[in-house]
N, C-alpha and C. Protein backbone atom coordinates (compact mmCIF):
# COMPACT_ATOMS: atom_id res chain seq x y z
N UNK A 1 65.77 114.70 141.72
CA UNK A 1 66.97 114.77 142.55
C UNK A 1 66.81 115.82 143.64
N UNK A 2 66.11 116.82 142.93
CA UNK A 2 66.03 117.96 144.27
C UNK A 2 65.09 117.16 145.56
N UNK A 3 64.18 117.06 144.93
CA UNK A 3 63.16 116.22 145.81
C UNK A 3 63.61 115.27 147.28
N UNK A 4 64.81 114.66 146.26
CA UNK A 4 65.30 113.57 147.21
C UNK A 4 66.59 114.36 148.32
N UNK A 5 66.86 115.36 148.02
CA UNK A 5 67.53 116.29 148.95
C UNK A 5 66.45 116.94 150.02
N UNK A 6 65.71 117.52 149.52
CA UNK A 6 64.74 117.92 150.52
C UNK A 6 64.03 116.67 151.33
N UNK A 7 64.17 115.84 150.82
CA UNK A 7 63.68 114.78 151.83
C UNK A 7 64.74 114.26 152.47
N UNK A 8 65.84 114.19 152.27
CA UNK A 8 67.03 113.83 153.47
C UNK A 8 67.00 115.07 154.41
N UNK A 9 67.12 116.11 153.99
CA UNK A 9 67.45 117.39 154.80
C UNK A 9 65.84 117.21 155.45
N UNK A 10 64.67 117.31 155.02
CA UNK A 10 63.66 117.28 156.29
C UNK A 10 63.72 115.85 157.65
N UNK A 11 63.91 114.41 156.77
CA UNK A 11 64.36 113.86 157.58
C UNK A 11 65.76 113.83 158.60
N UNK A 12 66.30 114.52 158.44
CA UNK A 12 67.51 114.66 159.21
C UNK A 12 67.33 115.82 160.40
N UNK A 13 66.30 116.87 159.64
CA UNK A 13 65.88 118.06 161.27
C UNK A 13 65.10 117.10 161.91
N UNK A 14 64.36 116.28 161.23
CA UNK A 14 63.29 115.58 162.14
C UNK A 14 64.10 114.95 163.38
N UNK A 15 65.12 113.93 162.78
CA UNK A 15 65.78 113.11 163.11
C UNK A 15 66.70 113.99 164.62
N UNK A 16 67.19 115.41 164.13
CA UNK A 16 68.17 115.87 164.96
C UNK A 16 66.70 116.78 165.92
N UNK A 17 65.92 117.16 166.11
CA UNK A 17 65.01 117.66 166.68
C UNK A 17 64.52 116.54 168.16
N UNK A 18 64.56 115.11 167.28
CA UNK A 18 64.29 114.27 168.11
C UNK A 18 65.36 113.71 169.20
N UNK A 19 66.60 114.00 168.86
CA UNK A 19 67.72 113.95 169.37
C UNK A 19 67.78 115.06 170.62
N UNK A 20 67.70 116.01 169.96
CA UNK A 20 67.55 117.05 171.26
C UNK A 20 66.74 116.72 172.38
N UNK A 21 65.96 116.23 171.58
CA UNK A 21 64.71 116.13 173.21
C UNK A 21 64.87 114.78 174.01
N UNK A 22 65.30 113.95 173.30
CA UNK A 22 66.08 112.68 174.27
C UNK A 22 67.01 113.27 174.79
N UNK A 23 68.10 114.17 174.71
CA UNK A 23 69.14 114.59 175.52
C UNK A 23 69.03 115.60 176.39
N UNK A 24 67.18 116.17 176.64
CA UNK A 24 66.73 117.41 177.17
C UNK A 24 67.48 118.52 177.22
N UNK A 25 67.81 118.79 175.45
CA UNK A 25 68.71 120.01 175.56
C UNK A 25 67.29 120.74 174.69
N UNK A 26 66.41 120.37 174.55
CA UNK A 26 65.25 120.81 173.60
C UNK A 26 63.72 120.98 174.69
N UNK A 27 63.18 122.10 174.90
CA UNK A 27 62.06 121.32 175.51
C UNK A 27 60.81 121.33 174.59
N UNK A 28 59.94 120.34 175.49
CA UNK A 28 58.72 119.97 174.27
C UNK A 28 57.84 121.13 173.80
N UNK A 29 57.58 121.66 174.22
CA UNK A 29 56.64 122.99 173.73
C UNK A 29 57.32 123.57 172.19
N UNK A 30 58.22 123.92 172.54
CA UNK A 30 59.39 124.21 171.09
C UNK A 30 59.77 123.01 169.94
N UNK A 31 59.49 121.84 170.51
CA UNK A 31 60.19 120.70 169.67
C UNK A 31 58.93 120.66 168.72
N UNK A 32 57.74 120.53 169.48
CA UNK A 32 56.26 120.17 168.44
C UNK A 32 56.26 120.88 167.27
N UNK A 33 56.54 122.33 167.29
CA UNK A 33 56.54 123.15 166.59
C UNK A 33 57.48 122.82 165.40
N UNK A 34 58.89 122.45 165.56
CA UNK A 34 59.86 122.27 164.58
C UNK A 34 59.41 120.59 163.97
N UNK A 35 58.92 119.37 165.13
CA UNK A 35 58.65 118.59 164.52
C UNK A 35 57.38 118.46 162.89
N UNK A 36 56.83 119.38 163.70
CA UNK A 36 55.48 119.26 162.88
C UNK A 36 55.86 120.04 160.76
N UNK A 37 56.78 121.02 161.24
CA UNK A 37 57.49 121.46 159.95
C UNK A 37 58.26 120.63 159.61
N UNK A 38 59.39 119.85 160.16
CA UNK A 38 59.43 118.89 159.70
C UNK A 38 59.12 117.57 158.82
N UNK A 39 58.28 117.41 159.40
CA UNK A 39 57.03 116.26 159.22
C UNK A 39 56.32 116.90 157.42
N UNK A 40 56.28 118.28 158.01
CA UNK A 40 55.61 118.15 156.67
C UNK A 40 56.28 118.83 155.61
N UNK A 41 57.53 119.14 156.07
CA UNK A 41 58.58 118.93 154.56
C UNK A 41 58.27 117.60 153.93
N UNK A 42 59.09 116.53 154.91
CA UNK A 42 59.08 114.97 154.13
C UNK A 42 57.45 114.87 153.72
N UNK A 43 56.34 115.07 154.44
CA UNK A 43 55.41 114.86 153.06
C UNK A 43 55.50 115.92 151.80
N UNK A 44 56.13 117.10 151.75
CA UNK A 44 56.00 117.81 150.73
C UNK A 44 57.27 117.21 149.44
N UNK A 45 58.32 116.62 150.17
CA UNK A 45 59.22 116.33 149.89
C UNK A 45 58.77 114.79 149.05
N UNK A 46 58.35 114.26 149.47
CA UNK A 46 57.51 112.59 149.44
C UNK A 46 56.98 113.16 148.45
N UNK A 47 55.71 113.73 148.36
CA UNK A 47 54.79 113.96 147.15
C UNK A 47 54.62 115.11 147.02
N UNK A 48 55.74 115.62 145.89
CA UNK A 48 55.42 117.17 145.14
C UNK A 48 54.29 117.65 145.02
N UNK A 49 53.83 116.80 144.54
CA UNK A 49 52.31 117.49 143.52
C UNK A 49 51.43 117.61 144.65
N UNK A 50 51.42 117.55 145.53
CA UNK A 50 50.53 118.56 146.69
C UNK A 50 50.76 119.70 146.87
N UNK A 51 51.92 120.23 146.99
CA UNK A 51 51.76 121.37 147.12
C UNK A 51 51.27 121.86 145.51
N UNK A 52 51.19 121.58 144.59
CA UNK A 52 50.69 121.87 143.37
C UNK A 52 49.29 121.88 143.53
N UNK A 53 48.50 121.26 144.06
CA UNK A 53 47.37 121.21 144.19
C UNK A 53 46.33 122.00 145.31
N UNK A 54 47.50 122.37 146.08
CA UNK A 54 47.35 123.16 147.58
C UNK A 54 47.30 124.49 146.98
N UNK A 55 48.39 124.75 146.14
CA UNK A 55 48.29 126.24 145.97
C UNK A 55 47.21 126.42 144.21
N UNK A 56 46.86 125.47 143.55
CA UNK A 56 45.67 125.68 142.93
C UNK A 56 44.67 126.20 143.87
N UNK A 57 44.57 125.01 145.10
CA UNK A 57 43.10 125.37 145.86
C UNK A 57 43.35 126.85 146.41
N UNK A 58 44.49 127.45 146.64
CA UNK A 58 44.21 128.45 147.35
C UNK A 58 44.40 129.53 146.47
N UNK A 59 44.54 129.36 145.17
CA UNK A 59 44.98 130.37 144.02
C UNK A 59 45.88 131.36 143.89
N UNK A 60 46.82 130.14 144.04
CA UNK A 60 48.07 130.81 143.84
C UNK A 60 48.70 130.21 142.90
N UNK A 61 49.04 131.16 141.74
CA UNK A 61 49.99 130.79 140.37
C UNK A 61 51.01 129.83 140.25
N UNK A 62 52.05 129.86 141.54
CA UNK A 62 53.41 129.20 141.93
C UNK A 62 53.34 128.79 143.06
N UNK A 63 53.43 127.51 143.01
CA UNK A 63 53.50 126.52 144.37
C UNK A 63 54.68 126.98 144.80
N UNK A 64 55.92 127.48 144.38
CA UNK A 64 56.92 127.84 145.19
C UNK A 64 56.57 129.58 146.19
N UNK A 65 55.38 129.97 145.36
CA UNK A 65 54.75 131.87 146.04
C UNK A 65 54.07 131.07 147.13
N UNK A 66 53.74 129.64 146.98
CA UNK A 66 52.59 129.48 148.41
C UNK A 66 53.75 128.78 149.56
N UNK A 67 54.85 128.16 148.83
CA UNK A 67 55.77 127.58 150.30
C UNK A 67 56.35 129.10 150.87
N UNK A 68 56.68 129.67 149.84
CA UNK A 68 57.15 131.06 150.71
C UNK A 68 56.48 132.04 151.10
N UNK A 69 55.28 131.70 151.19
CA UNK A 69 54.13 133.03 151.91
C UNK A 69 53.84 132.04 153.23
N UNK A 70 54.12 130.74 152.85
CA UNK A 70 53.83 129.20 154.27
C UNK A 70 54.77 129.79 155.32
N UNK A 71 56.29 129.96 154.79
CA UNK A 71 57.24 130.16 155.35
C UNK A 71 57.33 131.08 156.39
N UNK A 72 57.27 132.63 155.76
CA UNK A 72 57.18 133.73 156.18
C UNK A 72 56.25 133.85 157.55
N UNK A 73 54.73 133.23 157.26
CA UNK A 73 53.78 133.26 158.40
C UNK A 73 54.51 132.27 159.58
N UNK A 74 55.08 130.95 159.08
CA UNK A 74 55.66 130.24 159.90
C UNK A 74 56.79 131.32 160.94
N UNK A 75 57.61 132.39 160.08
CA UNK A 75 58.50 132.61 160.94
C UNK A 75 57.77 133.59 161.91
N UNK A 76 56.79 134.67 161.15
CA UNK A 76 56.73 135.32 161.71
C UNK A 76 55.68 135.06 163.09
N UNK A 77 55.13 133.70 163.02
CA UNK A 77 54.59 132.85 164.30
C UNK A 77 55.75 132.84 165.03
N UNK A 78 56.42 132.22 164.60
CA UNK A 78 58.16 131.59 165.80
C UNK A 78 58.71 133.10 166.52
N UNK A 79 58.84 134.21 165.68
CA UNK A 79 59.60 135.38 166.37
C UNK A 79 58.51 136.14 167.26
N UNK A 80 57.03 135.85 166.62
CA UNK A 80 55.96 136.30 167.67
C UNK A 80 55.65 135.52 169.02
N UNK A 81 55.84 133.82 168.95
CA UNK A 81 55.89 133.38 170.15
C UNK A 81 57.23 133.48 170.80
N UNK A 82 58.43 133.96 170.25
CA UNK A 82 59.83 133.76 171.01
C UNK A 82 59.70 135.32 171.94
N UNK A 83 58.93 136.47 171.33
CA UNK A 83 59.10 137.48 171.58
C UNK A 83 57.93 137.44 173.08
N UNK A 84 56.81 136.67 173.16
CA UNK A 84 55.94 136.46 174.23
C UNK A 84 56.91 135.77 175.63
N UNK A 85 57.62 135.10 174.88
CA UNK A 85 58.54 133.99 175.97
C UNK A 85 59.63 135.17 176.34
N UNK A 86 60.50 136.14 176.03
CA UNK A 86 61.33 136.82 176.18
C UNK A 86 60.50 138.19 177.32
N UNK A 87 59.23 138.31 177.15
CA UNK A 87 58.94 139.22 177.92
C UNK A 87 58.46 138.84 179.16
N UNK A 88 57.85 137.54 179.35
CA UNK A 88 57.69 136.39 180.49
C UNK A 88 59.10 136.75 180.87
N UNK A 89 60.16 136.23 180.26
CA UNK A 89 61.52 136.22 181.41
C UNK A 89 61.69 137.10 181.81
N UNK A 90 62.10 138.20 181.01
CA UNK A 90 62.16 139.39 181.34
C UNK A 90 61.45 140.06 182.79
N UNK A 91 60.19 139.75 182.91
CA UNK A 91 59.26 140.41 184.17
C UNK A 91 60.07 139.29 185.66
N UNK A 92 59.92 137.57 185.11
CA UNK A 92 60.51 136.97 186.42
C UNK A 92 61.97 137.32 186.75
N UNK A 93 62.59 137.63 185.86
CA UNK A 93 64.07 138.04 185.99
C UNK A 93 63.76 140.07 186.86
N UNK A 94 63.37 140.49 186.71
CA UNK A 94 62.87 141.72 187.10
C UNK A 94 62.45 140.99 188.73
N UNK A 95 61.23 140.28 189.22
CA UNK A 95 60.64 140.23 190.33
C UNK A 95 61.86 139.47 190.54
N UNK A 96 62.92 138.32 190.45
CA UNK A 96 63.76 137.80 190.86
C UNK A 96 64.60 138.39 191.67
N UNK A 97 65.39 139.26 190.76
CA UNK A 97 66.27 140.53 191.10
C UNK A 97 65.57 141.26 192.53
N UNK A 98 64.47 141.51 192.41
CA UNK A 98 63.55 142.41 193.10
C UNK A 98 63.71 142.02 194.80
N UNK A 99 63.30 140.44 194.39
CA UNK A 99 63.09 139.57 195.55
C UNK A 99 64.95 139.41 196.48
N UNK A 100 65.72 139.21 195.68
CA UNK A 100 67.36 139.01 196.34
C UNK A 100 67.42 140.26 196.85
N UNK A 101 67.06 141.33 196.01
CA UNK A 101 67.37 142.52 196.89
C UNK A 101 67.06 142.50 198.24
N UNK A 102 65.90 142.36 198.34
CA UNK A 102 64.71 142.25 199.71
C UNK A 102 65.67 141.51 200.41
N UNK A 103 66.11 139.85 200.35
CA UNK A 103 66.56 139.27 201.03
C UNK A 103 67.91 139.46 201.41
N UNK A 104 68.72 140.24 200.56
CA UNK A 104 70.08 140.76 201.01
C UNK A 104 69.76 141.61 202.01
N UNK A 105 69.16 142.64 201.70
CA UNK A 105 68.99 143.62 203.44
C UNK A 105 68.08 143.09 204.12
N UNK A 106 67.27 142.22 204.34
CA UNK A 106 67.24 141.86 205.43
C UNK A 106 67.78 140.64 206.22
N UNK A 107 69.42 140.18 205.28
CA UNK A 107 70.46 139.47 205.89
C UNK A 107 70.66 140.33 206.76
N UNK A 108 71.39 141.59 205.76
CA UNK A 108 72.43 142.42 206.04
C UNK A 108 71.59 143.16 207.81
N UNK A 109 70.57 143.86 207.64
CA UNK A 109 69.85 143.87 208.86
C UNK A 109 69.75 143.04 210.07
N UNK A 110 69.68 141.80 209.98
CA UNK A 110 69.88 140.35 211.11
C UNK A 110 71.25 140.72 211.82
N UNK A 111 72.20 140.35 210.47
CA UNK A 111 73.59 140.42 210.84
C UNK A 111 74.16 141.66 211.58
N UNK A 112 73.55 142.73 211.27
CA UNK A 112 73.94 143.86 212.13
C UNK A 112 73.36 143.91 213.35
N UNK A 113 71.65 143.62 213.50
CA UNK A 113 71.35 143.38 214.52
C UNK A 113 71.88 142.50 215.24
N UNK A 114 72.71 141.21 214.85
CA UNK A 114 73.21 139.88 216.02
C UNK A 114 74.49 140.51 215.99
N UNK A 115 75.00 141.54 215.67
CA UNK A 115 76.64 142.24 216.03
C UNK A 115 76.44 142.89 216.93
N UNK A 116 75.18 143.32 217.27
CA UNK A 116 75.04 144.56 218.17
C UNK A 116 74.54 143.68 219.19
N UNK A 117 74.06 142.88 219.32
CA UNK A 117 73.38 141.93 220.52
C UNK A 117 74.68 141.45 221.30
N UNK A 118 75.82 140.77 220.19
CA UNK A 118 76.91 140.18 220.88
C UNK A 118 78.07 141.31 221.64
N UNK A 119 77.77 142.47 220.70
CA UNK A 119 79.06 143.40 221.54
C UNK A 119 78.17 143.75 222.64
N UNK A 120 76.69 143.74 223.15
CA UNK A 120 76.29 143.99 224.04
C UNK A 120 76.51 143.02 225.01
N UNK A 121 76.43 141.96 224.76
CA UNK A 121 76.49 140.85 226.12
C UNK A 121 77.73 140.55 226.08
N UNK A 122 78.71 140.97 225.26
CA UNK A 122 80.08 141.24 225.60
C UNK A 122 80.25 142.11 226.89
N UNK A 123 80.06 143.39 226.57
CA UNK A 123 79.88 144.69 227.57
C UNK A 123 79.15 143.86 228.86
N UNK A 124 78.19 143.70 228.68
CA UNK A 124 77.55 143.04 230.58
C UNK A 124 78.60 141.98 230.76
N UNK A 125 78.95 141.07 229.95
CA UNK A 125 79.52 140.06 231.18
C UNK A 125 80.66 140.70 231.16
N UNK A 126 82.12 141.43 230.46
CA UNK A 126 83.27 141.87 231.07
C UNK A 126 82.86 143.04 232.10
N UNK A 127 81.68 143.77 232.29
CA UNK A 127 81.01 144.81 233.07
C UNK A 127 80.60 144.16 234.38
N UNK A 128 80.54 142.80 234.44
CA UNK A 128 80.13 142.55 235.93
C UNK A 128 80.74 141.40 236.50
C-alpha cells in the first residue's frame, strides 16, 4: 500500500512538472532535474527491491540510510546550483542598475543641454 502511494505521488510531480513547462511557468534547465527524480521515484516506487539491492551493492545496512543519504546529496546539489544562479543575478542586476544610472545622467545632461540651447535662441531671436 505504501508503495502504491509513492507511486501516485511520484507520478503526479512528474505529471505536474510537465504541466509547468507546457504553461512556461517552469524553465527546462530546472524541469530535467525534478523530472529525472521523479522518474526515478516511480521506478523505485514500481520495484522496491532495487533499492534493496542498490544499497547491498553499495553497503549500506538500510535501503531507507541509502534513499536518505540519495536525498540529502540531491538537495544539497539543488541549493548548490540555486546558490550559483542567485549570484549570476545578483552581478547582472548590479551591472543593470549600473548601466540606468549611466543612462539617466546622460538624459538628464542632453536635457539640460537642449534647455540651454532653446533659452539661447530664444534670447537671439527676441534680441534682434
Amino acid at each position: 500500500m505504501t508503495n502504491l502511494a509513492a507511486l501516485l505521488l511520484a507520478i503526479a510531480i512528474v505529471a505536474l512538472v510537465l504541466e509547468m513547462l507546457r504553461r512556461k511557468k517552469f524553465r527546462e534547465k530546472y524541469a530535467t532535474l525534478w523530472l529525472f527524480v521523479g522518474m526515478l521515484t516511480v521506478i523505485l516506487a514500481a520495484f522496491p527491491q532495487l533499492l534493496n539491492i542498490a544499497s547491498e551493492l553499495v553497503g549500506v545496512q538500510l535501503p531507507s540510510n541509502l534513499l536518505f543519504i540519495l536525498s540529502i546529496f540531491l538537495l544539497l546539489g539543488v541549493c548548490l546550483h540555486l546558490s550559483l544562479e542567485l549570484s549570476g543575478l545578483e552581478d547582472e542586476t548590479r551591472t543593470l542598475a549600473e548601466e540606468v544610472a549611466i543612462l539617466r545622467t546622460q538624459i538628464e545632461s542632453l536635457s539640460t543641454g537642449m534647455a540651454a540651447t532653446n533659452r539661447a535662441e530664444t534670447k537671439e531671436r527676441d534680441g534682434h
